[in-house]
Protein backbone atom coordinates (compact mmCIF):
# COMPACT_ATOMS: atom_id res chain seq x y z
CA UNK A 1 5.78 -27.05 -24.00
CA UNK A 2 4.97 -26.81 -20.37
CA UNK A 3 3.25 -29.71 -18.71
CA UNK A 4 -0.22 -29.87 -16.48
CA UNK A 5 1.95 -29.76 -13.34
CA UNK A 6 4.42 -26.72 -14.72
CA UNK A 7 1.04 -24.97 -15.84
CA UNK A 8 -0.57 -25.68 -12.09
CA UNK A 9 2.74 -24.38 -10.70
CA UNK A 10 2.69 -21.50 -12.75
CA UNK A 11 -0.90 -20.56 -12.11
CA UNK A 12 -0.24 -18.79 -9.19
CA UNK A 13 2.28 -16.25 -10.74
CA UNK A 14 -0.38 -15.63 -13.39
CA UNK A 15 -2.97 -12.47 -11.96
CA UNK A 16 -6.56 -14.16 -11.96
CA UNK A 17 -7.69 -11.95 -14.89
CA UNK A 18 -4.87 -13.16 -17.33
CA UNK A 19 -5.77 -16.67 -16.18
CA UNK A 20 -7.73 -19.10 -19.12
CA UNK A 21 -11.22 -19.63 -18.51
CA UNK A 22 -13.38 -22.34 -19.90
CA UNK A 23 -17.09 -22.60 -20.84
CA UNK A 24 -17.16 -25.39 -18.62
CA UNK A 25 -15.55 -23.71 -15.72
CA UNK A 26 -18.14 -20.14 -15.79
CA UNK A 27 -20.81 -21.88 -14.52
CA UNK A 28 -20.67 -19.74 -10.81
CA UNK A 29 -22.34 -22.13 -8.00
CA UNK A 30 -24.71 -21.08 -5.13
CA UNK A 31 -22.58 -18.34 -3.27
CA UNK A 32 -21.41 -16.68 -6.29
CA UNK A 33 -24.92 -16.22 -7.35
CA UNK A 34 -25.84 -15.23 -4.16
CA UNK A 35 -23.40 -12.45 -4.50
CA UNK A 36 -22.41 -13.41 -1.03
CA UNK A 37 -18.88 -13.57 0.09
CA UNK A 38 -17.37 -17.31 0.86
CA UNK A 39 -15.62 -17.54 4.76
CA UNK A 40 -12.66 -17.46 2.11
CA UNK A 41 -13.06 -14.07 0.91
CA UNK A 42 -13.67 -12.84 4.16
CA UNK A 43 -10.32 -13.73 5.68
CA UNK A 44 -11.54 -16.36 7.71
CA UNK A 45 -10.24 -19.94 8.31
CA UNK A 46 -12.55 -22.52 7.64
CA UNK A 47 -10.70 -24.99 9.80
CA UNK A 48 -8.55 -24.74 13.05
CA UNK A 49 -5.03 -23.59 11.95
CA UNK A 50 -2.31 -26.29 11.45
CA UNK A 51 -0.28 -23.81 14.14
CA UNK A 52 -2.55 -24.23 16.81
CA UNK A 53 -3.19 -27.67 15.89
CA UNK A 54 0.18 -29.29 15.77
CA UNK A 55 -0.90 -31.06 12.25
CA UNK A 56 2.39 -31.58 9.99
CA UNK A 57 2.19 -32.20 6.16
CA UNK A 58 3.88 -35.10 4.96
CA UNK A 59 6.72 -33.24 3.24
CA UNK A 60 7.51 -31.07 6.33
CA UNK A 61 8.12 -34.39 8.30
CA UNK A 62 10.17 -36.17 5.57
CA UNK A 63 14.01 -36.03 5.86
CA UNK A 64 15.28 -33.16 3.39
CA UNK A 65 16.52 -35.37 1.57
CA UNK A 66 13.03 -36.14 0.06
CA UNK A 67 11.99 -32.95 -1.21
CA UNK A 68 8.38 -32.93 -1.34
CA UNK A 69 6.68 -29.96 -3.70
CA UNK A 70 3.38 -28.80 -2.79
CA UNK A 71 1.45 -27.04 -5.86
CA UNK A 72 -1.60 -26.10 -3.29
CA UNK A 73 -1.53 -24.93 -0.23
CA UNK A 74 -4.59 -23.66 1.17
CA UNK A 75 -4.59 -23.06 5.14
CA UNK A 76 -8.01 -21.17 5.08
CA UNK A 77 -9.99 -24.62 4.22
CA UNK A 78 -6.76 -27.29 4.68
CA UNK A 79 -6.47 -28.16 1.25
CA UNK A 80 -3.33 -29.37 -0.07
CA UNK A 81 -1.54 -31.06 -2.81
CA UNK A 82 1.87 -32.16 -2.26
CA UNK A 83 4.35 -34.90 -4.32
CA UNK A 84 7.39 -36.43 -4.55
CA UNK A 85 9.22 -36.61 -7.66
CA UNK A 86 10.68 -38.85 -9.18
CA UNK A 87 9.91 -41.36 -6.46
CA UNK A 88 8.70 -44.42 -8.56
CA UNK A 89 10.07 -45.89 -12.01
CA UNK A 90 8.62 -44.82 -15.23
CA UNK A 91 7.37 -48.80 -15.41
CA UNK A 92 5.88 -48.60 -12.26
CA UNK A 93 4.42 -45.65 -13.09
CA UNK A 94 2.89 -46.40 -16.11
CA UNK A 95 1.43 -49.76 -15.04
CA UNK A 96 0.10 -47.30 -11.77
CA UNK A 97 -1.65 -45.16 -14.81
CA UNK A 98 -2.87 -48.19 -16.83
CA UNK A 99 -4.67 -49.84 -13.80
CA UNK A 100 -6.99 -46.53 -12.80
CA UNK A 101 -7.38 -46.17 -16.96
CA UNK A 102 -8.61 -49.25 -17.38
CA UNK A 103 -9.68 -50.41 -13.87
CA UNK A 104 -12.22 -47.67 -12.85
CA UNK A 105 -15.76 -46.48 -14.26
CA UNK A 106 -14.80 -43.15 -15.90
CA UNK A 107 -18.08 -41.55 -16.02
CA UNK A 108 -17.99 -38.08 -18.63
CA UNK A 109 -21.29 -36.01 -16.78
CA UNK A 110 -23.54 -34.01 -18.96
CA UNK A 111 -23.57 -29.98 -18.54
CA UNK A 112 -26.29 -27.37 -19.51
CA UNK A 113 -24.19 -27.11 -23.23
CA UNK A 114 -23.86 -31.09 -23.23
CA UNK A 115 -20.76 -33.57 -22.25
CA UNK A 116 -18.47 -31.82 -20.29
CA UNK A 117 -14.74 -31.89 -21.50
CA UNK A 118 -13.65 -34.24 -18.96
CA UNK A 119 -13.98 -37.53 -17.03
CA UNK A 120 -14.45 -38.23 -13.60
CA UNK A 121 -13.89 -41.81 -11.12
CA UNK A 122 -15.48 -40.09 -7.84
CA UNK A 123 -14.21 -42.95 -5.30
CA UNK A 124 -15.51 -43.61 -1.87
CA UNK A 125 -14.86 -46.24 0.97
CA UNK A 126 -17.67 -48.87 2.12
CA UNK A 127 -21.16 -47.33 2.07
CA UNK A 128 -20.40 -43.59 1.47
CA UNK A 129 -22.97 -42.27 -0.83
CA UNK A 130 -21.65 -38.00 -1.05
CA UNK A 131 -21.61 -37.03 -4.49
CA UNK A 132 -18.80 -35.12 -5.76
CA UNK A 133 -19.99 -31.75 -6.73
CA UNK A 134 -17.96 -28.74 -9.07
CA UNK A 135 -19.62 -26.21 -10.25
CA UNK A 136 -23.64 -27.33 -11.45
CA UNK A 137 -22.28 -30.78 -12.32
CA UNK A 138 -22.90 -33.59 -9.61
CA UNK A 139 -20.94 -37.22 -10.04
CA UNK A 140 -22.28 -40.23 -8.47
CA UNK A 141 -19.97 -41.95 -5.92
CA UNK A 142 -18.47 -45.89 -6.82
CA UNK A 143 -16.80 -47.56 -4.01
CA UNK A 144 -12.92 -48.11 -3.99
CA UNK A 145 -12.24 -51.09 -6.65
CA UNK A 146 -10.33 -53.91 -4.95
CA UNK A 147 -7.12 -53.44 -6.59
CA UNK A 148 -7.07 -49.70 -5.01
């Protein structure tokens, strides 16, 4: 059995027409409907390159002897998701997993078909009021619990 993380990894060897789909996920927002093409698809950088901008990720600063994985890494928009293994105890992290289970307002939003298949804790700091927005489905921002 692979995990989330393996499958994540993984995705990008997969061509995006093998790749599963879900009801959930066809919904096609704004610009897809529009039929017109995203700054993405068009080759161009949606922010100023890391190259030109001296910005460093985390794991490219660490000493090698911490070696960081990144599962995203998206230049065109500056999107990326990078982690450390095995960097806290399986106690730590568990209590880490109970606390945001039990300690934040998991809200499951309503699609055109009915609940969606997953929750969502959309977070934001002091009086930030963006929603959090995939696909048709909009979640209401919650400020940052006090234990966070």
């Amino acid at each position: 059995n692979l995990s989330a993380l393996d499958l994540l990894i993984a995705r990008d060897e997969i061509p995006p027409e093998k790749r599963l789909r879900h009801g959930w996920d066809e919904a096609k927002d704004e610009t897809e409907l529009s039929g017109e093409k995203t700054s993405m698809e068009k080759g161009e950088n949606l922010e100023e390159p890391r190259s030109e901008t001296g910005l460093k990720l985390i794991g490219e600063e660490a000493p090698s002897t911490l070696p960081w994985k990144y599962v995203l890494k998206d230049e065109a928009t500056r999107s990326f998701v990078g982690f450390l293994p095995r960097t806290l105890g399986e106690d730590v992290c568990r209590s880490f997993f109970l606390k945001a289970l039990e300690g934040a307002e998991w809200i499951q939003p309503t699609g055109p078909n009915g609940p969606i298949p997953r929750k969502t804790a959309w977070m934001v700091y002091f009086d930030c009021t963006c929603t959090y927005r995939y696909g048709r489905i909009e979640v209401q921002p919650q400020q940052y619990p006090q234990w966070m």
